[in-house]
C-alpha atoms as a PDB file:
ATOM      1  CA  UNK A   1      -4.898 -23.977  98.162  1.00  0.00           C
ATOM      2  CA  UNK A   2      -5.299 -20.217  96.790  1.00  0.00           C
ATOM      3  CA  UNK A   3      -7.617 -19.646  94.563  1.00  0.00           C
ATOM      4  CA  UNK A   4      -7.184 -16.568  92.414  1.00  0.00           C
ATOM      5  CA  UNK A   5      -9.963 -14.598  90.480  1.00  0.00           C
ATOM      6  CA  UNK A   6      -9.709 -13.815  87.055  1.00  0.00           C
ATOM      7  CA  UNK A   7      -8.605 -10.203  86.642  1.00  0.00           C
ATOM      8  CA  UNK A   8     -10.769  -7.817  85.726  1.00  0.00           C
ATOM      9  CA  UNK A   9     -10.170  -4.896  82.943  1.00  0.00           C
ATOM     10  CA  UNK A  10      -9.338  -1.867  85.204  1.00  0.00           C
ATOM     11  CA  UNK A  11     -11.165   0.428  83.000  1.00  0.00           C
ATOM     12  CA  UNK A  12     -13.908  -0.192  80.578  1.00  0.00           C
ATOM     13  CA  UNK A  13     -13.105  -0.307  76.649  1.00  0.00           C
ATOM     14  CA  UNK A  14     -15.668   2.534  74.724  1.00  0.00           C
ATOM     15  CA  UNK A  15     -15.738   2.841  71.152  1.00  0.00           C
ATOM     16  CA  UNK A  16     -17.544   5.764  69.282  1.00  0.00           C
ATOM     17  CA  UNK A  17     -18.631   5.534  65.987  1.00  0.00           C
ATOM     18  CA  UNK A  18     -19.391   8.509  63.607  1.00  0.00           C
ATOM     19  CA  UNK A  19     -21.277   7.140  60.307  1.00  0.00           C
ATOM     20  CA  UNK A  20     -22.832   3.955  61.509  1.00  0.00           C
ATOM     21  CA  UNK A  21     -25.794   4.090  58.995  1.00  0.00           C
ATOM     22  CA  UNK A  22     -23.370   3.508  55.999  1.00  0.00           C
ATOM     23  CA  UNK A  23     -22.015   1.029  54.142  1.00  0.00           C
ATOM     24  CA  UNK A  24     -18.842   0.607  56.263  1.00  0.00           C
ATOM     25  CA  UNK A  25     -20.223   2.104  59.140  1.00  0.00           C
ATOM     26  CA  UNK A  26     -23.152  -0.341  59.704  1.00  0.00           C
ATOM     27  CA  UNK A  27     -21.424  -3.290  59.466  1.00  0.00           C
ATOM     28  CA  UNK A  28     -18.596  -2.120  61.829  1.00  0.00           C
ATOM     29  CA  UNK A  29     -21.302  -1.745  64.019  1.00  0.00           C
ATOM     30  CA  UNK A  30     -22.580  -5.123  64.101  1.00  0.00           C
ATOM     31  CA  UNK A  31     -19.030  -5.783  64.714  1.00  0.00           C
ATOM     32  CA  UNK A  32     -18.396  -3.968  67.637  1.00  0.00           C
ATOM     33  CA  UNK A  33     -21.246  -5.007  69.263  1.00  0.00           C
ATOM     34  CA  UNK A  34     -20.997  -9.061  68.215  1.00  0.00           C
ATOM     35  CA  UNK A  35     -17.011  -8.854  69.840  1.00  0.00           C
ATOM     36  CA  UNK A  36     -16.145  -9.022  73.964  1.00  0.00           C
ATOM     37  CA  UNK A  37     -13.559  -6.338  73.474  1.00  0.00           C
ATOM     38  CA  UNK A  38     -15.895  -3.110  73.650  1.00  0.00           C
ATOM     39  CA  UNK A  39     -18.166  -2.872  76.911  1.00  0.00           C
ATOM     40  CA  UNK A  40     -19.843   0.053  75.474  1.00  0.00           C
ATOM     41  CA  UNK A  41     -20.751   1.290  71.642  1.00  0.00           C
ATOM     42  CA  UNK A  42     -21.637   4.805  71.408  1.00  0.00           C
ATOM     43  CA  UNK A  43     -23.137   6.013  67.660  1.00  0.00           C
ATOM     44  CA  UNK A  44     -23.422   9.590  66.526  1.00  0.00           C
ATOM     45  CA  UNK A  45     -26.831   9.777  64.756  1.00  0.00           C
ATOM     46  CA  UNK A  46     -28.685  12.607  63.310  1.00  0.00           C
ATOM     47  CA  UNK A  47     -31.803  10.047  63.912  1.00  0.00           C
ATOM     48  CA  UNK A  48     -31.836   7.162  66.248  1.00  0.00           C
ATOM     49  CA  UNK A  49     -31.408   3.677  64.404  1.00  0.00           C
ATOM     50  CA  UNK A  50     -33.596   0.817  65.375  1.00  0.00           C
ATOM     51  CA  UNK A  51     -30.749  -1.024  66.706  1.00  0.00           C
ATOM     52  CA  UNK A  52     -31.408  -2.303  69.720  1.00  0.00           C
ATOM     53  CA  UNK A  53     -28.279  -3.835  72.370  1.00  0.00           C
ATOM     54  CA  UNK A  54     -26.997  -3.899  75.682  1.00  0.00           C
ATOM     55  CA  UNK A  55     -23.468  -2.079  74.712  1.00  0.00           C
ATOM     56  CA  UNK A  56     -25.181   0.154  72.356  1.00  0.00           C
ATOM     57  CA  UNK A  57     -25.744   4.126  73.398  1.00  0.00           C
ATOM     58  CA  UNK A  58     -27.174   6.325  70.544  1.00  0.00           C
ATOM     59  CA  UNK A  59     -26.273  10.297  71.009  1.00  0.00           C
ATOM     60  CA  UNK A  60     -28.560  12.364  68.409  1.00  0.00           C
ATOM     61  CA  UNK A  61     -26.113  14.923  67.371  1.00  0.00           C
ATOM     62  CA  UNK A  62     -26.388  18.070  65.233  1.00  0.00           C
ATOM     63  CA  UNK A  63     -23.139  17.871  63.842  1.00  0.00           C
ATOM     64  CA  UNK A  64     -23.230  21.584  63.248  1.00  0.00           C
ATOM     65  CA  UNK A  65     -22.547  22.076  66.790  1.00  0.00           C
ATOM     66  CA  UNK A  66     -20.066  18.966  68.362  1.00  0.00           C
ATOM     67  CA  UNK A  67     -18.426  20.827  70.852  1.00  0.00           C
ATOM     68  CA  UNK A  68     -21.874  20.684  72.768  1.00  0.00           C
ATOM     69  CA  UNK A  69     -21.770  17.246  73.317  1.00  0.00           C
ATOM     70  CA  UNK A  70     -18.054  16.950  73.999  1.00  0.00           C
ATOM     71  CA  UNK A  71     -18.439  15.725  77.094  1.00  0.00           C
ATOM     72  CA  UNK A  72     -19.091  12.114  75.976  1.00  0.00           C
ATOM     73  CA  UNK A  73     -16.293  12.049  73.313  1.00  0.00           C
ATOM     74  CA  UNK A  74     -14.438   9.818  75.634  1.00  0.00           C
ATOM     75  CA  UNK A  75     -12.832   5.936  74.987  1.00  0.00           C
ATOM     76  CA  UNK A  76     -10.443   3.960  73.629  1.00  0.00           C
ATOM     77  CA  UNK A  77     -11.234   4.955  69.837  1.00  0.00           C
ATOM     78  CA  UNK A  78     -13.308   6.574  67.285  1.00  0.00           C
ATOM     79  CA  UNK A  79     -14.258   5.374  64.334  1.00  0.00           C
ATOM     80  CA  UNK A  80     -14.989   8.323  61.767  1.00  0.00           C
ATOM     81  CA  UNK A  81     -16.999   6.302  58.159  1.00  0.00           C
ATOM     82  CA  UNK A  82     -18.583   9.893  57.728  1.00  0.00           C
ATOM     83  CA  UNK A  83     -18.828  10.628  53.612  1.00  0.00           C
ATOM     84  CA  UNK A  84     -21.435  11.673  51.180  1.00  0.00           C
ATOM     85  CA  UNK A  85     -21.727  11.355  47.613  1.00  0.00           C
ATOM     86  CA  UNK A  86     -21.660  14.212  44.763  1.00  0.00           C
ATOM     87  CA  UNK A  87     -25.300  13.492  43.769  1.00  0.00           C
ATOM     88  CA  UNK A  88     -26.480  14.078  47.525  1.00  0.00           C
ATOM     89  CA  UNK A  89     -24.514  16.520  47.649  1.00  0.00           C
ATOM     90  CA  UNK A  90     -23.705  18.884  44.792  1.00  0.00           C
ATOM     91  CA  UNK A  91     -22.620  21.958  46.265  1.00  0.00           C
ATOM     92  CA  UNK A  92     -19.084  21.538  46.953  1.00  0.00           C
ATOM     93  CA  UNK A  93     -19.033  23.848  50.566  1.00  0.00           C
ATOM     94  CA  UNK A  94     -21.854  21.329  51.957  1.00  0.00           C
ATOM     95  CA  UNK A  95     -19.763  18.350  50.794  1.00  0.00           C
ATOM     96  CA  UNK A  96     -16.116  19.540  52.695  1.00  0.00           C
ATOM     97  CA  UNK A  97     -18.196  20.411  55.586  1.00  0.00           C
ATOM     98  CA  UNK A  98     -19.390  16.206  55.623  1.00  0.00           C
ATOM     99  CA  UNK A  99     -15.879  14.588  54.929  1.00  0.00           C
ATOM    100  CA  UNK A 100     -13.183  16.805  55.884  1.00  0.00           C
ATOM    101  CA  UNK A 101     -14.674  19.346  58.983  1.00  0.00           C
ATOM    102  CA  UNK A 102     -16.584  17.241  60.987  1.00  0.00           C
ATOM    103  CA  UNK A 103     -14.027  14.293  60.712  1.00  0.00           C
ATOM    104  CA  UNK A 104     -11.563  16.909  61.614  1.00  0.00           C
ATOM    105  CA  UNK A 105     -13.191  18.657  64.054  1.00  0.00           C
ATOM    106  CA  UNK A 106     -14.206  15.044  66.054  1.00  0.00           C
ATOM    107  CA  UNK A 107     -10.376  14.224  65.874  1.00  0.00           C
ATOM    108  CA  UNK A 108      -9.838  17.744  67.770  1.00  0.00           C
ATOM    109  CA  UNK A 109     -12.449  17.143  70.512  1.00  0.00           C
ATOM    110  CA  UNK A 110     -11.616  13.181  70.700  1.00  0.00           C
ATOM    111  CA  UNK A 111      -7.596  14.366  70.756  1.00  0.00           C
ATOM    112  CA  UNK A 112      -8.699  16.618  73.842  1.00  0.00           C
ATOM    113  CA  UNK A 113     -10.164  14.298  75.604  1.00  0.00           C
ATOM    114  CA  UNK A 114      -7.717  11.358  75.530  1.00  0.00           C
ATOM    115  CA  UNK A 115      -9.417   8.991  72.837  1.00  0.00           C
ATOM    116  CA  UNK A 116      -6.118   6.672  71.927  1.00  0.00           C
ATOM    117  CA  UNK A 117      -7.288   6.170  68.615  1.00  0.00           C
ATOM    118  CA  UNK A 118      -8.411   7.516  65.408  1.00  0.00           C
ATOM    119  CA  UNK A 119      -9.999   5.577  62.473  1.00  0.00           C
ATOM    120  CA  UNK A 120     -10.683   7.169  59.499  1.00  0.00           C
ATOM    121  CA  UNK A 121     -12.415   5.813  56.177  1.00  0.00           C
ATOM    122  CA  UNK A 122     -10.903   7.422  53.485  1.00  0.00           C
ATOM    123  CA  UNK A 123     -10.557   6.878  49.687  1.00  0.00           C
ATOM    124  CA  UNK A 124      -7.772   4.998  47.025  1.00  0.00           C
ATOM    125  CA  UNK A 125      -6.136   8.004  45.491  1.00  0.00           C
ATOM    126  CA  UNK A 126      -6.326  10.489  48.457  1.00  0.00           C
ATOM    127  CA  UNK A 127      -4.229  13.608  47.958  1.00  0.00           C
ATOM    128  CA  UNK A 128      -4.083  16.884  49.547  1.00  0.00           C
ATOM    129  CA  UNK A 129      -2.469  18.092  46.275  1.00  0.00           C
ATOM    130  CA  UNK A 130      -4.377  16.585  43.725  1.00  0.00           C
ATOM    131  CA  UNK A 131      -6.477  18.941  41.133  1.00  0.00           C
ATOM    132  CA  UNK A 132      -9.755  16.544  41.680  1.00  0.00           C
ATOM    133  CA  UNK A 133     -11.979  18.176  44.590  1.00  0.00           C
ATOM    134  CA  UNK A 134     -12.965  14.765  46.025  1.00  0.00           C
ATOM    135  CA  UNK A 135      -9.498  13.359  46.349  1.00  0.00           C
ATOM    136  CA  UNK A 136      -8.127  16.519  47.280  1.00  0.00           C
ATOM    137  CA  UNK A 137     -10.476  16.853  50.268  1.00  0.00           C
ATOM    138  CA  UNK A 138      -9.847  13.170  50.879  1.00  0.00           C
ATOM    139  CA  UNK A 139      -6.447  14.113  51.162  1.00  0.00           C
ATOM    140  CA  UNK A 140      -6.615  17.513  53.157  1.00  0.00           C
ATOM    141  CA  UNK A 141      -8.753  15.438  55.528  1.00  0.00           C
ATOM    142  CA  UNK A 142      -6.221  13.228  56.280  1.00  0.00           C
ATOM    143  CA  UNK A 143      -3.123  15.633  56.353  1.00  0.00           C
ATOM    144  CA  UNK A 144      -5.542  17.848  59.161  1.00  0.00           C
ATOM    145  CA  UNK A 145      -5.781  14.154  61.198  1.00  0.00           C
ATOM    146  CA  UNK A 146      -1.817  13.798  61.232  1.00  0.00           C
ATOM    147  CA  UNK A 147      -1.530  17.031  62.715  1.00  0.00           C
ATOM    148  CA  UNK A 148      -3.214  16.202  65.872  1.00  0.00           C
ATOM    149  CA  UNK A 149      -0.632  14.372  67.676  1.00  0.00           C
ATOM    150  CA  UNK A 150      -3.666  10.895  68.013  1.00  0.00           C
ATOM    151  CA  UNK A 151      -0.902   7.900  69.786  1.00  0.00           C
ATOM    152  CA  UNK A 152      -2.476   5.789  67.048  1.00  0.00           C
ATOM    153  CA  UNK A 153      -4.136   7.298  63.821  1.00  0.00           C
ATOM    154  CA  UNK A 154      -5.382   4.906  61.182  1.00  0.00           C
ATOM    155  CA  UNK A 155      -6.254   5.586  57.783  1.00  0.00           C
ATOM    156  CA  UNK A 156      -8.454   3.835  55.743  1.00  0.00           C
ATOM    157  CA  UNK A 157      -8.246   3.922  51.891  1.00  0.00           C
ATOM    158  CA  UNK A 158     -10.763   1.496  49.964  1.00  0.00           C
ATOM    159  CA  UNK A 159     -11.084   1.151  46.397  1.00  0.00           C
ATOM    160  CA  UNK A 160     -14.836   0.515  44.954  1.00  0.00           C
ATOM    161  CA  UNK A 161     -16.586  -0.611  48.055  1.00  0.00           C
ATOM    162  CA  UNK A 162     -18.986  -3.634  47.563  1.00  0.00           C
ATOM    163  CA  UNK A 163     -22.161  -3.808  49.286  1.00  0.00           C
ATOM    164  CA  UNK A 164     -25.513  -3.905  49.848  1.00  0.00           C
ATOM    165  CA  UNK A 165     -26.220  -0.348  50.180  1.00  0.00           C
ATOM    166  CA  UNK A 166     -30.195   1.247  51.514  1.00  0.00           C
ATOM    167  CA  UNK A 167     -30.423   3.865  48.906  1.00  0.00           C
ATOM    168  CA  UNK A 168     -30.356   3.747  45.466  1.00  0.00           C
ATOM    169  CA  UNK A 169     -27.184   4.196  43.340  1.00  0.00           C
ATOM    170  CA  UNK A 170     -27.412   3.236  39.620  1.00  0.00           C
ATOM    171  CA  UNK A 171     -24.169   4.421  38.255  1.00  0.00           C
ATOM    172  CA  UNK A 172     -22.382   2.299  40.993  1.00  0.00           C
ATOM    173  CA  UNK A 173     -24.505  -0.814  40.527  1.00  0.00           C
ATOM    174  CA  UNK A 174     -22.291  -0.227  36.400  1.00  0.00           C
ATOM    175  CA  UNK A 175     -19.276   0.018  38.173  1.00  0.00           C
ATOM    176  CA  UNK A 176     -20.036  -3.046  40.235  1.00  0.00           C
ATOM    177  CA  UNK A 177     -20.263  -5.102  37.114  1.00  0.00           C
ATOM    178  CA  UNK A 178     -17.322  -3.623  35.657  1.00  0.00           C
ATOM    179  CA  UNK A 179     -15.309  -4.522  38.451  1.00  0.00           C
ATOM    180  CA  UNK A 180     -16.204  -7.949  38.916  1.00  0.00           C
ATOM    181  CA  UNK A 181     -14.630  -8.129  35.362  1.00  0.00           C
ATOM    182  CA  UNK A 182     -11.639  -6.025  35.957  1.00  0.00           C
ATOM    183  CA  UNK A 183     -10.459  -7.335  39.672  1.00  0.00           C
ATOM    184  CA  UNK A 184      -9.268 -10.634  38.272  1.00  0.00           C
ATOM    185  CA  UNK A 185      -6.606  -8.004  35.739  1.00  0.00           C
ATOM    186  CA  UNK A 186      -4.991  -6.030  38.640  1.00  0.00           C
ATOM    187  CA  UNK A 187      -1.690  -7.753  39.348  1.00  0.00           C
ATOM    188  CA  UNK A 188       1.228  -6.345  41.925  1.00  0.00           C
ATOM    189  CA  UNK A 189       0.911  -2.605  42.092  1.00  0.00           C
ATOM    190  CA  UNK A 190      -2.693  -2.562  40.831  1.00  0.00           C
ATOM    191  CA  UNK A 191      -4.150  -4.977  42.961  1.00  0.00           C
ATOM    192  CA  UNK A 192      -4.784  -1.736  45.648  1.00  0.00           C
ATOM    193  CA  UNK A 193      -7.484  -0.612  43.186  1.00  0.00           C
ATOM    194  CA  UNK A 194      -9.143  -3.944  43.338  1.00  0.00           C
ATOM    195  CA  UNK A 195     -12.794  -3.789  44.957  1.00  0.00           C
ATOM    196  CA  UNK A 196     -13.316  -4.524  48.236  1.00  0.00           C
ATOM    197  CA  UNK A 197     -16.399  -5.727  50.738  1.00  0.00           C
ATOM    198  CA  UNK A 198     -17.294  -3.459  53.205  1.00  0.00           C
ATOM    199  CA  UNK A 199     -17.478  -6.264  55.475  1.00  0.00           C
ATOM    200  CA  UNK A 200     -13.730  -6.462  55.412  1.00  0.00           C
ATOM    201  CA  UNK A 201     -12.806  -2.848  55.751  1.00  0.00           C
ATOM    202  CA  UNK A 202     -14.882  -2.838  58.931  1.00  0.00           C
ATOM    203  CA  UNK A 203     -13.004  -6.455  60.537  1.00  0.00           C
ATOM    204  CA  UNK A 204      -9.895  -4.252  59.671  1.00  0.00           C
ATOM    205  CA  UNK A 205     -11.147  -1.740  61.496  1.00  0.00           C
ATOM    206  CA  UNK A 206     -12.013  -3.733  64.649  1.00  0.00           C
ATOM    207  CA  UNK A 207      -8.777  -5.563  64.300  1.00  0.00           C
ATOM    208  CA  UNK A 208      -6.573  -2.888  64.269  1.00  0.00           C
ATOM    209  CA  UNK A 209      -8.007  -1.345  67.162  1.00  0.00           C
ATOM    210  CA  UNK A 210      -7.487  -3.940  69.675  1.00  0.00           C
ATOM    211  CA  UNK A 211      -4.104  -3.322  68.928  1.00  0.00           C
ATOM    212  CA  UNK A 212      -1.607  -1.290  70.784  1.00  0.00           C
ATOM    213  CA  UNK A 213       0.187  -0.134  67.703  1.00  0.00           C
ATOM    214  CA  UNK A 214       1.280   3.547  68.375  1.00  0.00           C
ATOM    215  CA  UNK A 215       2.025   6.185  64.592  1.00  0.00           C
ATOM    216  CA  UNK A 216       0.028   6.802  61.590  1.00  0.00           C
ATOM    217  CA  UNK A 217      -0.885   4.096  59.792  1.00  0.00           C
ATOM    218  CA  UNK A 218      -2.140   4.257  55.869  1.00  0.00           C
ATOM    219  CA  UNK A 219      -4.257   1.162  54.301  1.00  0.00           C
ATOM    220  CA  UNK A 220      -4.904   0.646  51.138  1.00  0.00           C
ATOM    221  CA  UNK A 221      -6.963  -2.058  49.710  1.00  0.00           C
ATOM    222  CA  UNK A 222      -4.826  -4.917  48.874  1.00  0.00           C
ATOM    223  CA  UNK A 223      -3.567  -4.530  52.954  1.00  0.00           C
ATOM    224  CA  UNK A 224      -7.154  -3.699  53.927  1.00  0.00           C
ATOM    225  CA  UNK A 225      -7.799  -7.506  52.671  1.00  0.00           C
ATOM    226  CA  UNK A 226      -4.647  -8.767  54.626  1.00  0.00           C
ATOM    227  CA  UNK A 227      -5.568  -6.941  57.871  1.00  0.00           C
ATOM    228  CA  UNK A 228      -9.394  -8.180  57.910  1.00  0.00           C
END
């Protein structure tokens, strides 16, 4: 009788993960780590985290400068949760620089280097035309992604994101309580701007990348929810 070992991937399956600290970000993390699929996690940090796993690999980065660490932008996808906030960061050049160049500019050196697939965390609304900075960088973000010819780019577009977040954020803790009033009143069309755990934009995520899907693909909430 033969007996016939169990096949072994031929390569090994690296993710990379650009935001891991946030809301979205950290819990994809823990994802990607928890599942067999990905034999190695790197994280682009401006500060090592206090994680601590096999699969993990932190790469301090000054984001400033990517092309120096090039190199290691290699895998089978990248997951881009990179974002800031208006009260972090006021001035408006800072804020484009943190979600729409250095998501852009990782999609250019991951595109170069043969990463399969690009995950972006974008925003309900997004719109390269609209006449409200955020969504119109949002948008402008996303339009820059398509452009790069990625055999599978996926596109991310939350409503209000529930959470347990580390810092401090009074005027969404308001909107958390308003929504938890409002979600049960958006019906068909609406139901996209329903709120949403992180927790299930970042199963999404995973799921969709263990996928062999190949196109741009847009999510918005209410599918978000279906996909997790």
């Amino acid at each position: 009788m033969r007996i016939f070992a169990k096949k072994k991937r031929a390569m090994a399956n690296k993710a990379i993960i650009a935001g891991s600290s946030g809301l979205i970000g950290s819990k994809l993390l823990d994802i990607l780590l928890q599942q067999p699929f990905y034999d190695e996690v790197l994280i682009l940090v401006r500060k090592e985290l206090p994680t601590k796993h096999p699969k993990l690999k932190q790469l301090v980065v000054d984001f400033d400068h990517l092309e120096a660490y090039s190199s290691q932008l290699t895998g089978h996808a990248l997951f881009c949760c990179l974002g800031t906030t208006k009260a972090k960061t006021p001035d408006q050049a800072t804020y484009r620089k943190i979600d729409h160049d250095y998501p852009v500019w990782l999609g250019q050196l991951a595109q170069q280097n043969g990463v399969n697939q690009f995950h972006l965390v974008s925003s309900i609304g997004a719109n390269a035309s609209s006449s409200v900075f955020y969504i119109k960088t949002k948008g402008q973000t996303e339009a820059d992604l398509q452009q790069l010819g990625f055999p599978a780019l996926h596109i991310y577009r939350p409503s209000m994101l529930m959470g347990k977040r580390t810092d401090r954020r009074p005027t969404e803790k308001i909107a958390v309580v308003l929504f938890n009033v409002i979600d049960p009143l958006l019906f068909g069309s609406l139901k996209k701007y329903r709120s949403i755990p992180a927790q299930t934009v970042a199963m999404a995520m995973y799921k969709q990348s263990i996928k062999t899907d190949t196109g741009s693909f847009i999510y918005e909430s209410d599918k978000i929810k279906q996909l997790s």
